[in-house]
PDB file of N, CA and C in Angstrom:
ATOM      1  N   UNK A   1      -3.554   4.106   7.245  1.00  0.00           N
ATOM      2  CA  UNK A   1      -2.923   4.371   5.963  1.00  0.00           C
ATOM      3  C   UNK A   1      -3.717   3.767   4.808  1.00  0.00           C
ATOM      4  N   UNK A   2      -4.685   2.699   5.298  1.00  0.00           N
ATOM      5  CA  UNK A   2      -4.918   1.702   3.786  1.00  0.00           C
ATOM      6  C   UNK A   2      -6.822   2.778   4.001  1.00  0.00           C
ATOM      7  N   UNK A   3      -6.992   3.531   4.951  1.00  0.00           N
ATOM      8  CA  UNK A   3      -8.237   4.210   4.908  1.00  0.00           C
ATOM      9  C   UNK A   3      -8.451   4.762   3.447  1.00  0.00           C
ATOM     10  N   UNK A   4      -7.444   5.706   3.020  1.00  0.00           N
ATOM     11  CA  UNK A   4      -7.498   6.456   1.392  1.00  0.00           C
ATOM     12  C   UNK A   4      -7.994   5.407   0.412  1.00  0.00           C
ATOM     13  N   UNK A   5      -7.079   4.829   0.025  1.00  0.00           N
ATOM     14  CA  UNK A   5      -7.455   3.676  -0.885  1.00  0.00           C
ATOM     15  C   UNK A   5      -8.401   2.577  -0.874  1.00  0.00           C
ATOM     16  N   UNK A   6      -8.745   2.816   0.480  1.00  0.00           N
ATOM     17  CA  UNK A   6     -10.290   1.925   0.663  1.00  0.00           C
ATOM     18  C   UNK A   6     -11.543   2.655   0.381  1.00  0.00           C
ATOM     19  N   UNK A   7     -11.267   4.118   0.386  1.00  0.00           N
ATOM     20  CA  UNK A   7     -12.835   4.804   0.055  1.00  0.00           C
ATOM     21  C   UNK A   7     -12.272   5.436  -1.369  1.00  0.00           C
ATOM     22  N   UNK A   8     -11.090   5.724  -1.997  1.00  0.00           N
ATOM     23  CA  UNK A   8     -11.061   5.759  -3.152  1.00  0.00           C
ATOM     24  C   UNK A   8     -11.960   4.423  -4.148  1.00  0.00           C
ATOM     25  N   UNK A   9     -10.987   3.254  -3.711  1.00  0.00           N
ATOM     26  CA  UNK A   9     -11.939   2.125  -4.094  1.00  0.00           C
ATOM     27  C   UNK A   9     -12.859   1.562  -4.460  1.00  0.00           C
ATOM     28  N   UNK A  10     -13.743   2.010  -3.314  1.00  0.00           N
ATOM     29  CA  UNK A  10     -15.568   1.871  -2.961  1.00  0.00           C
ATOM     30  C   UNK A  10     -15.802   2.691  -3.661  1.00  0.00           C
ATOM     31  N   UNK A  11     -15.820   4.040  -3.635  1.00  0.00           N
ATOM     32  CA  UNK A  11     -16.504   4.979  -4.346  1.00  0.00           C
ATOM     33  C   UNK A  11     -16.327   4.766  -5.539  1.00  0.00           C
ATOM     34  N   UNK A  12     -15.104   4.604  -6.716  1.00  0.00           N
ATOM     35  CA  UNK A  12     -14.783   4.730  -7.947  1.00  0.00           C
ATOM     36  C   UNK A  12     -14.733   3.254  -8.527  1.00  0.00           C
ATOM     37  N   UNK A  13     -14.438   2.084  -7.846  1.00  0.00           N
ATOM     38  CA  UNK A  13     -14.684   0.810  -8.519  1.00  0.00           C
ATOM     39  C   UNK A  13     -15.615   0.742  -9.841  1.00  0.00           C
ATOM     40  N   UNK A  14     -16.995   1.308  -9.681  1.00  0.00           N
ATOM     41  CA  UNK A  14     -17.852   1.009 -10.821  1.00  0.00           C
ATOM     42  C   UNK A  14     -17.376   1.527 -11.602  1.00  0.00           C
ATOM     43  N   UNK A  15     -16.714   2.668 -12.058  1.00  0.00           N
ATOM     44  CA  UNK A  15     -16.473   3.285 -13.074  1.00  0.00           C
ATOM     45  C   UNK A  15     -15.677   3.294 -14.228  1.00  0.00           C
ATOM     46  N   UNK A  16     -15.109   1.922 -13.554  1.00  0.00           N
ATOM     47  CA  UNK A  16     -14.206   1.780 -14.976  1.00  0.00           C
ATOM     48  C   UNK A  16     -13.042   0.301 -14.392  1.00  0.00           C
ATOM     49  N   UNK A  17     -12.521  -0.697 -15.748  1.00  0.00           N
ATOM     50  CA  UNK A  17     -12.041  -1.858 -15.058  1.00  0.00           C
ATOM     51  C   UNK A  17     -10.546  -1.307 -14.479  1.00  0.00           C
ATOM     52  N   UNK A  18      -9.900  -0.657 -15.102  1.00  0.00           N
ATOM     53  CA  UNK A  18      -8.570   0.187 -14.897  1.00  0.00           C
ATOM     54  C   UNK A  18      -8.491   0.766 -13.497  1.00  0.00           C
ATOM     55  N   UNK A  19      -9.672   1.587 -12.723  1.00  0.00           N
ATOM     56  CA  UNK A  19      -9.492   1.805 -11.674  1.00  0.00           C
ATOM     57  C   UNK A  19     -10.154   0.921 -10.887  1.00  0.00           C
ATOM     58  N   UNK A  20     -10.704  -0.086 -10.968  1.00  0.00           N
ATOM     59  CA  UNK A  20     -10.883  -1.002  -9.880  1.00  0.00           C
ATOM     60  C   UNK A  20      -9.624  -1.979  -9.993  1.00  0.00           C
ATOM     61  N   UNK A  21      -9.203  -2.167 -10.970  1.00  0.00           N
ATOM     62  CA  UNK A  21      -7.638  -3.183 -10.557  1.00  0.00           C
ATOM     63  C   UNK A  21      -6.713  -2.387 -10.164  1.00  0.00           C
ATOM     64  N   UNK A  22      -6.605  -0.815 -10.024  1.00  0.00           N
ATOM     65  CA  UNK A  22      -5.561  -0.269  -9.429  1.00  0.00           C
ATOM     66  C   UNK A  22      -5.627  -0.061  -7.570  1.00  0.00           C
ATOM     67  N   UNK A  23      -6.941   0.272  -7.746  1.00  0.00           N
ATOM     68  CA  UNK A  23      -7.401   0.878  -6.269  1.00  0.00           C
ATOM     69  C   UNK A  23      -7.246  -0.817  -5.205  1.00  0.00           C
ATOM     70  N   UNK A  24      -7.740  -2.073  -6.343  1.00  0.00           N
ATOM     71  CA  UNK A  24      -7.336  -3.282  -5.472  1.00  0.00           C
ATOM     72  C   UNK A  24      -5.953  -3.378  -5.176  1.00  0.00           C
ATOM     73  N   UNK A  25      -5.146  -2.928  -6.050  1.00  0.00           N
ATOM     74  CA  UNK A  25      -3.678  -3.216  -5.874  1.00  0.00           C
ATOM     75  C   UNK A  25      -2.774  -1.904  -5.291  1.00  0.00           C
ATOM     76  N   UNK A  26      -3.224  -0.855  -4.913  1.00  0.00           N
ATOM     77  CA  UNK A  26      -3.236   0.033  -3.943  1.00  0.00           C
ATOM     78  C   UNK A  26      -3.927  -0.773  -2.472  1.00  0.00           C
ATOM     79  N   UNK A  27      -4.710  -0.869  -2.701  1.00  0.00           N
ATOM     80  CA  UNK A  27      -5.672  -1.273  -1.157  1.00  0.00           C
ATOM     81  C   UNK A  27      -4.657  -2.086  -0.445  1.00  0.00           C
ATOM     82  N   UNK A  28      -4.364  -3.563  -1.269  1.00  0.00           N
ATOM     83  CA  UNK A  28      -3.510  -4.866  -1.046  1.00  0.00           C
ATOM     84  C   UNK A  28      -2.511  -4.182  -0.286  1.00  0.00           C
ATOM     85  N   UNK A  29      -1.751  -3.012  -0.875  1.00  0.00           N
ATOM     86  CA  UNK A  29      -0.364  -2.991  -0.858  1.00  0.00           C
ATOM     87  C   UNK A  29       0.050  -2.416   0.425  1.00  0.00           C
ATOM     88  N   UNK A  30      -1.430  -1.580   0.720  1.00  0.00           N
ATOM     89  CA  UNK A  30      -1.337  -0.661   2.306  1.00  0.00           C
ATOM     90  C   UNK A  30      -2.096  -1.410   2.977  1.00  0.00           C
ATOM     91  N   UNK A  31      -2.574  -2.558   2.904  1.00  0.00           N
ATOM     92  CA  UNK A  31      -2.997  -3.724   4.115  1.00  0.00           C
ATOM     93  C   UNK A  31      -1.983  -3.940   4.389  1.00  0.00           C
ATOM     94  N   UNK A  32      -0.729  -4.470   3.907  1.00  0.00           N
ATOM     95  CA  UNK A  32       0.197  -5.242   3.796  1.00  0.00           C
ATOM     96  C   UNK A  32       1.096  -4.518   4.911  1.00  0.00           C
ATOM     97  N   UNK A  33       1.245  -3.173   4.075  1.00  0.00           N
ATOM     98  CA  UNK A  33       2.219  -2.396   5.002  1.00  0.00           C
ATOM     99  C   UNK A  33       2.182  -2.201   6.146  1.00  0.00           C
ATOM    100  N   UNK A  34       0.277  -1.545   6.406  1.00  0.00           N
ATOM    101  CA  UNK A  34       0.230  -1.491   7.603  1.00  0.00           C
ATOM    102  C   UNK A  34       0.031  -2.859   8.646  1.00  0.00           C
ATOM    103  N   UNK A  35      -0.114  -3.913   8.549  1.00  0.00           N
ATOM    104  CA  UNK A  35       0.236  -5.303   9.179  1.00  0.00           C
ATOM    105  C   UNK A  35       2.074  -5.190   9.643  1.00  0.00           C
ATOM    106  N   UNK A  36       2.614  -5.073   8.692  1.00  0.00           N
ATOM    107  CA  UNK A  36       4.294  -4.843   8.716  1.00  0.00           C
ATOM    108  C   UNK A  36       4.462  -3.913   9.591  1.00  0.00           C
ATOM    109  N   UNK A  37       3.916  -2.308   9.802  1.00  0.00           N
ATOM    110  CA  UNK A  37       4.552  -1.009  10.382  1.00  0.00           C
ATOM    111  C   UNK A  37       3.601  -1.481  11.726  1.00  0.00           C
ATOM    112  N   UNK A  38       2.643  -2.228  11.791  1.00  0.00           N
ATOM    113  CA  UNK A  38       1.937  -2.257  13.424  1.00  0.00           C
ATOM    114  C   UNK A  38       2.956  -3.458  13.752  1.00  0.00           C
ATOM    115  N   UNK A  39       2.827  -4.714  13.181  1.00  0.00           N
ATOM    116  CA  UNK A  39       3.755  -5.686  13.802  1.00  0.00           C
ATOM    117  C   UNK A  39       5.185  -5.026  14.520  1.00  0.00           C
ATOM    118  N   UNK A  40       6.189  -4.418  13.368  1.00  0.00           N
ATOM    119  CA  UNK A  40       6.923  -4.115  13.492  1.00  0.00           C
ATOM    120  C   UNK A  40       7.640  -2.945  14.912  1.00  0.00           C
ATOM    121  N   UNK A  41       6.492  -2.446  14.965  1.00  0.00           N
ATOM    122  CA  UNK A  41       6.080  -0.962  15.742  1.00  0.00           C
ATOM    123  C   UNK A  41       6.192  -1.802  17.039  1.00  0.00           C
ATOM    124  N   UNK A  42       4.999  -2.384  17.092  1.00  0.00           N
ATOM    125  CA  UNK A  42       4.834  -3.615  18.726  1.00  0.00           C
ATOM    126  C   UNK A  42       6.355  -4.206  19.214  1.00  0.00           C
ATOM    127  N   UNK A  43       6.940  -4.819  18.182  1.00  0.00           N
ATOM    128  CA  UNK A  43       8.207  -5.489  18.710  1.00  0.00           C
ATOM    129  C   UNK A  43       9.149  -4.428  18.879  1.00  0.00           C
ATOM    130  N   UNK A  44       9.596  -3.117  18.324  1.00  0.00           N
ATOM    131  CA  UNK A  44      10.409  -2.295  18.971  1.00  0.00           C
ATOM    132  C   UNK A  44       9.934  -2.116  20.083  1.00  0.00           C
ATOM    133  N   UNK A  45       9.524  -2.150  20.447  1.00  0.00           N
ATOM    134  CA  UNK A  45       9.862  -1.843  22.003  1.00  0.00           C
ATOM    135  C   UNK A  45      10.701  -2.428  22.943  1.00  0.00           C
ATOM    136  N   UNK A  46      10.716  -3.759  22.094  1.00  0.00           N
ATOM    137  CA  UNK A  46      11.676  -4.755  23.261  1.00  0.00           C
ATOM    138  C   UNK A  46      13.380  -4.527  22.196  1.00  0.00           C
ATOM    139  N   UNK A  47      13.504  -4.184  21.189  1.00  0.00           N
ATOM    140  CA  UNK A  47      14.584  -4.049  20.623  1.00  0.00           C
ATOM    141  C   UNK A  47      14.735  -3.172  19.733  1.00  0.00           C
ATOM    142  N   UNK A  48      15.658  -2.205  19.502  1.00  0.00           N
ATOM    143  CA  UNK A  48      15.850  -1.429  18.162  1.00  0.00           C
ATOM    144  C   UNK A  48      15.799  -1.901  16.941  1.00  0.00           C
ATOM    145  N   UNK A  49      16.169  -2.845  16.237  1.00  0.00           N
ATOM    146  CA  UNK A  49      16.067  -3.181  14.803  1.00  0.00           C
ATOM    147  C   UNK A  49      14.954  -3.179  14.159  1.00  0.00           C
ATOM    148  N   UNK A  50      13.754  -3.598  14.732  1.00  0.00           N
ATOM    149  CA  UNK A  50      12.457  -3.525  14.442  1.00  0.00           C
ATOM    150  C   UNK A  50      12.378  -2.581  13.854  1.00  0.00           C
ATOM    151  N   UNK A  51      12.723  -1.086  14.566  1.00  0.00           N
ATOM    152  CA  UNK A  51      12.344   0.004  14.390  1.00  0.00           C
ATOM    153  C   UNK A  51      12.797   0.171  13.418  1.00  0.00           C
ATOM    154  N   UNK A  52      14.192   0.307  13.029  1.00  0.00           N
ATOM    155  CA  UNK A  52      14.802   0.174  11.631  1.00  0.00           C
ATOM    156  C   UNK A  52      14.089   0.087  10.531  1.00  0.00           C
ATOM    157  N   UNK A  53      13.712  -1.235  10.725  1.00  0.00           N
ATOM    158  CA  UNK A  53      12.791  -2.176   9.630  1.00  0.00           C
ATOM    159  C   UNK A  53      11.599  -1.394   9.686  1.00  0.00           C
ATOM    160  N   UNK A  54      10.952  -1.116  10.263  1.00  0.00           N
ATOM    161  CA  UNK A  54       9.679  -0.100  10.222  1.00  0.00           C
ATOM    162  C   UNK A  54       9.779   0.477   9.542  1.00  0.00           C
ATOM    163  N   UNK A  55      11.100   1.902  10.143  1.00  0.00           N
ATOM    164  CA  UNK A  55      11.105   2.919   9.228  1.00  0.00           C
ATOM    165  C   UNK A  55      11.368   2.768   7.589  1.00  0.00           C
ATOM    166  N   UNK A  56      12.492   1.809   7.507  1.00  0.00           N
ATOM    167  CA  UNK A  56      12.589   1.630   6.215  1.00  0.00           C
ATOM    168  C   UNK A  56      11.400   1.153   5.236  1.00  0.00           C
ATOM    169  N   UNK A  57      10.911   0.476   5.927  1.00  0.00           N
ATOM    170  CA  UNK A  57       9.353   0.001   5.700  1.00  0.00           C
ATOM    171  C   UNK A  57       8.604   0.862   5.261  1.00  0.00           C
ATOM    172  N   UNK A  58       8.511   1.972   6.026  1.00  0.00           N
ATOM    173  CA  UNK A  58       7.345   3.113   5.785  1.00  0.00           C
ATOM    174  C   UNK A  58       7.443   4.287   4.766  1.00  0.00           C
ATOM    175  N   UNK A  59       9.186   4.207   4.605  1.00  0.00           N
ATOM    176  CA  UNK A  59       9.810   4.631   3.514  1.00  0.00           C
ATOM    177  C   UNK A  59       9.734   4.177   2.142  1.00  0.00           C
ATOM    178  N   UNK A  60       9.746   3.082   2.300  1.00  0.00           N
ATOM    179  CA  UNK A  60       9.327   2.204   0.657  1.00  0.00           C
ATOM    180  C   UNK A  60       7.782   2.342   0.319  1.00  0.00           C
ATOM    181  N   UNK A  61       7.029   2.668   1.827  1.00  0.00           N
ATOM    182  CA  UNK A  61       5.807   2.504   1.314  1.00  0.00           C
ATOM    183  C   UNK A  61       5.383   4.106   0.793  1.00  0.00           C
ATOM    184  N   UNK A  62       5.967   4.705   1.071  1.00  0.00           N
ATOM    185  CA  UNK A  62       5.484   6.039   0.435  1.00  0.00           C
ATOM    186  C   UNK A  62       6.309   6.434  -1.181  1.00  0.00           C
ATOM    187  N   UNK A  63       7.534   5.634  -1.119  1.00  0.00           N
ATOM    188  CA  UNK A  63       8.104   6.068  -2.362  1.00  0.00           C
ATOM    189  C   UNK A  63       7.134   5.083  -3.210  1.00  0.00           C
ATOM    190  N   UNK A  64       7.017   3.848  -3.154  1.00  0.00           N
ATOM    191  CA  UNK A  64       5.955   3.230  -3.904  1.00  0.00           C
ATOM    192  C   UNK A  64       4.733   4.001  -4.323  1.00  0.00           C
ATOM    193  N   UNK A  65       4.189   4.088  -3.144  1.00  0.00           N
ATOM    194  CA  UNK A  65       2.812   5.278  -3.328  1.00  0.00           C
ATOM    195  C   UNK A  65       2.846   5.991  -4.518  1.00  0.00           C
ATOM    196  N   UNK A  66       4.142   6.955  -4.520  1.00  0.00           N
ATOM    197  CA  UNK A  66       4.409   8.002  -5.280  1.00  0.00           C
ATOM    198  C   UNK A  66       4.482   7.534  -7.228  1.00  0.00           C
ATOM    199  N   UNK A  67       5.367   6.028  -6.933  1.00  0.00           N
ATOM    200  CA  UNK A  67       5.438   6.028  -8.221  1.00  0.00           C
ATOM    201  C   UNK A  67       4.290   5.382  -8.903  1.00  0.00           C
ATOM    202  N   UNK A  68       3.212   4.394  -8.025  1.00  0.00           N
ATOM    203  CA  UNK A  68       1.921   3.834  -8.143  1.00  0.00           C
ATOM    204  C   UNK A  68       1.099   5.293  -8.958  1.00  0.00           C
ATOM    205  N   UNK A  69       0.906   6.047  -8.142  1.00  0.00           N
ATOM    206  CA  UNK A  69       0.114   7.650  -8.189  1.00  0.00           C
ATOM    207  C   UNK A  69       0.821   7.923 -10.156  1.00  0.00           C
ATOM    208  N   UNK A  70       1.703   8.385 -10.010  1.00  0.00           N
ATOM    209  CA  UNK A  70       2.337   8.388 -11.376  1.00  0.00           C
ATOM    210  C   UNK A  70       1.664   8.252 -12.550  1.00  0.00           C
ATOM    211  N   UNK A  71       2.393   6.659 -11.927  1.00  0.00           N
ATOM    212  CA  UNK A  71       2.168   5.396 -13.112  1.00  0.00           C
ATOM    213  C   UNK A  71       0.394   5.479 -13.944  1.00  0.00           C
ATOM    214  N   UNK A  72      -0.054   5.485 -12.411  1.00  0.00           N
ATOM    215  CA  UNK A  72      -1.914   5.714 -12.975  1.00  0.00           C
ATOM    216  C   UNK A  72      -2.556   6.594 -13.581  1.00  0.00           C
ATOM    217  N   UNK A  73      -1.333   7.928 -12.852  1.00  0.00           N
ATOM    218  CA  UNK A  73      -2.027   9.271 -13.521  1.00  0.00           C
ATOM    219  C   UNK A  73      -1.827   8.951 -15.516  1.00  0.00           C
ATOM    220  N   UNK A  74      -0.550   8.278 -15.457  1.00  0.00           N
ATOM    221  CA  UNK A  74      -0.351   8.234 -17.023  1.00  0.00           C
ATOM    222  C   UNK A  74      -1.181   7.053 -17.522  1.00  0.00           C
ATOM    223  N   UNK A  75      -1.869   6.393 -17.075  1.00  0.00           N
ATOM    224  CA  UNK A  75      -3.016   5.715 -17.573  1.00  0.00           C
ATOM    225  C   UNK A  75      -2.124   4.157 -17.895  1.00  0.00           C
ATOM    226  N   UNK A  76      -0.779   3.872 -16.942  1.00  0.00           N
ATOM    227  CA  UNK A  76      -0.159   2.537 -16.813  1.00  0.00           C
ATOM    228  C   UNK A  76      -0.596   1.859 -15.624  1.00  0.00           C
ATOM    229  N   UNK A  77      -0.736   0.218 -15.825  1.00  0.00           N
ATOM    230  CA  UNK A  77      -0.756  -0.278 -14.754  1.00  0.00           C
ATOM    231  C   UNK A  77       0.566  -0.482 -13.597  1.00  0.00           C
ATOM    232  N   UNK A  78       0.229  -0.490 -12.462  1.00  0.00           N
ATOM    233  CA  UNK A  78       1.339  -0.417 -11.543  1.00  0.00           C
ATOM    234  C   UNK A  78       1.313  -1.900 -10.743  1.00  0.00           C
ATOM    235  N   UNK A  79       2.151  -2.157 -10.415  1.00  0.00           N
ATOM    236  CA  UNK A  79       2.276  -3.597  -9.813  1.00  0.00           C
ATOM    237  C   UNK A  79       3.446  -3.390  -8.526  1.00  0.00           C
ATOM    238  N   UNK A  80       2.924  -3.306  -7.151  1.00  0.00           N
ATOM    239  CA  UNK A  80       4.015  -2.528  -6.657  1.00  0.00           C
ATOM    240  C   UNK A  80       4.819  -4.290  -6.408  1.00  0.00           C
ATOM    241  N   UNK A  81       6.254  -4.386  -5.867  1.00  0.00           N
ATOM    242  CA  UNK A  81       7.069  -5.249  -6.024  1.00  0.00           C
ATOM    243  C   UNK A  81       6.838  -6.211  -4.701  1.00  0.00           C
ATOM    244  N   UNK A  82       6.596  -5.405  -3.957  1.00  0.00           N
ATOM    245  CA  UNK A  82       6.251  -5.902  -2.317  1.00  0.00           C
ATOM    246  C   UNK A  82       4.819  -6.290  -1.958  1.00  0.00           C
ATOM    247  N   UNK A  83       4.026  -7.081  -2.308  1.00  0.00           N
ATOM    248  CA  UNK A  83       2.385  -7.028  -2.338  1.00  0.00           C
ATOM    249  C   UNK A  83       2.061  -8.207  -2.272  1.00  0.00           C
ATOM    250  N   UNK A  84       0.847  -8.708  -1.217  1.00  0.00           N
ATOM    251  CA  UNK A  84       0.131  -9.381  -0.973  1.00  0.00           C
ATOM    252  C   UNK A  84      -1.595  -9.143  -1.230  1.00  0.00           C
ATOM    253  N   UNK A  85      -1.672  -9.855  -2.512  1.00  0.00           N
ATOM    254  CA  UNK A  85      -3.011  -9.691  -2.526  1.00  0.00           C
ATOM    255  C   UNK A  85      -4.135 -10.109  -2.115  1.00  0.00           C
ATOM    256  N   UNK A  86      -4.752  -9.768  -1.328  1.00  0.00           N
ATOM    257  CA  UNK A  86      -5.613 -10.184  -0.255  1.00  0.00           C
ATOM    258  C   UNK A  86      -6.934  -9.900  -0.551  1.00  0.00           C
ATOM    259  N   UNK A  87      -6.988  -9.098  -1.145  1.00  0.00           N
ATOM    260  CA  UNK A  87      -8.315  -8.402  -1.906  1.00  0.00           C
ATOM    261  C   UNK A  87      -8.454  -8.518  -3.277  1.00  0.00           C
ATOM    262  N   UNK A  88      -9.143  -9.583  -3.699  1.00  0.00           N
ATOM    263  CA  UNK A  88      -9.425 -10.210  -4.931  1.00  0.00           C
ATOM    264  C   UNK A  88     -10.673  -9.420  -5.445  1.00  0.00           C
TER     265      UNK A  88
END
């Protein structure tokens, strides 16, 4: 999942400071998730709730996506609410 936003990233970073602080805070946000939806994924197996939490998980991460995508197209910064920035 964090593949898109890692070669968006790379490729477009030079081009401007606006899309290299977005594509970092895109990148961050689908490291994050996907750490959460693999962790999460592994432990259902031994119990249902996990799974729960996954899905809901994977759900926030796409409605985020959507309003991130938005936000940028209109030339705002986005700060999603759930994010670990890991990529400075």
């Amino acid at each position: 999942m964090f593949l898109g936003p890692l070669v968006v990233w790379l490729m477009k970073k030079e081009s401007s400071a606006f899309v290299d602080d977005q594509g970092r805070e895109s990148l961050n946000f689908w490291l994050c998730m996907t750490v959460v939806l693999v962790t999460f994924g592994i432990i259902s197996v031994f119990c249902c709730i996990p799974a729960i939490v996954a899905s809901v998980a994977w759900v926030m991460g796409i409605v985020f996506g959507i309003m991130g995508a938005i936000a940028s197209s209109k030339g705002q910064a986005y700060r999603y609410p759930v994010n670990f920035r890991l990529v400075k």
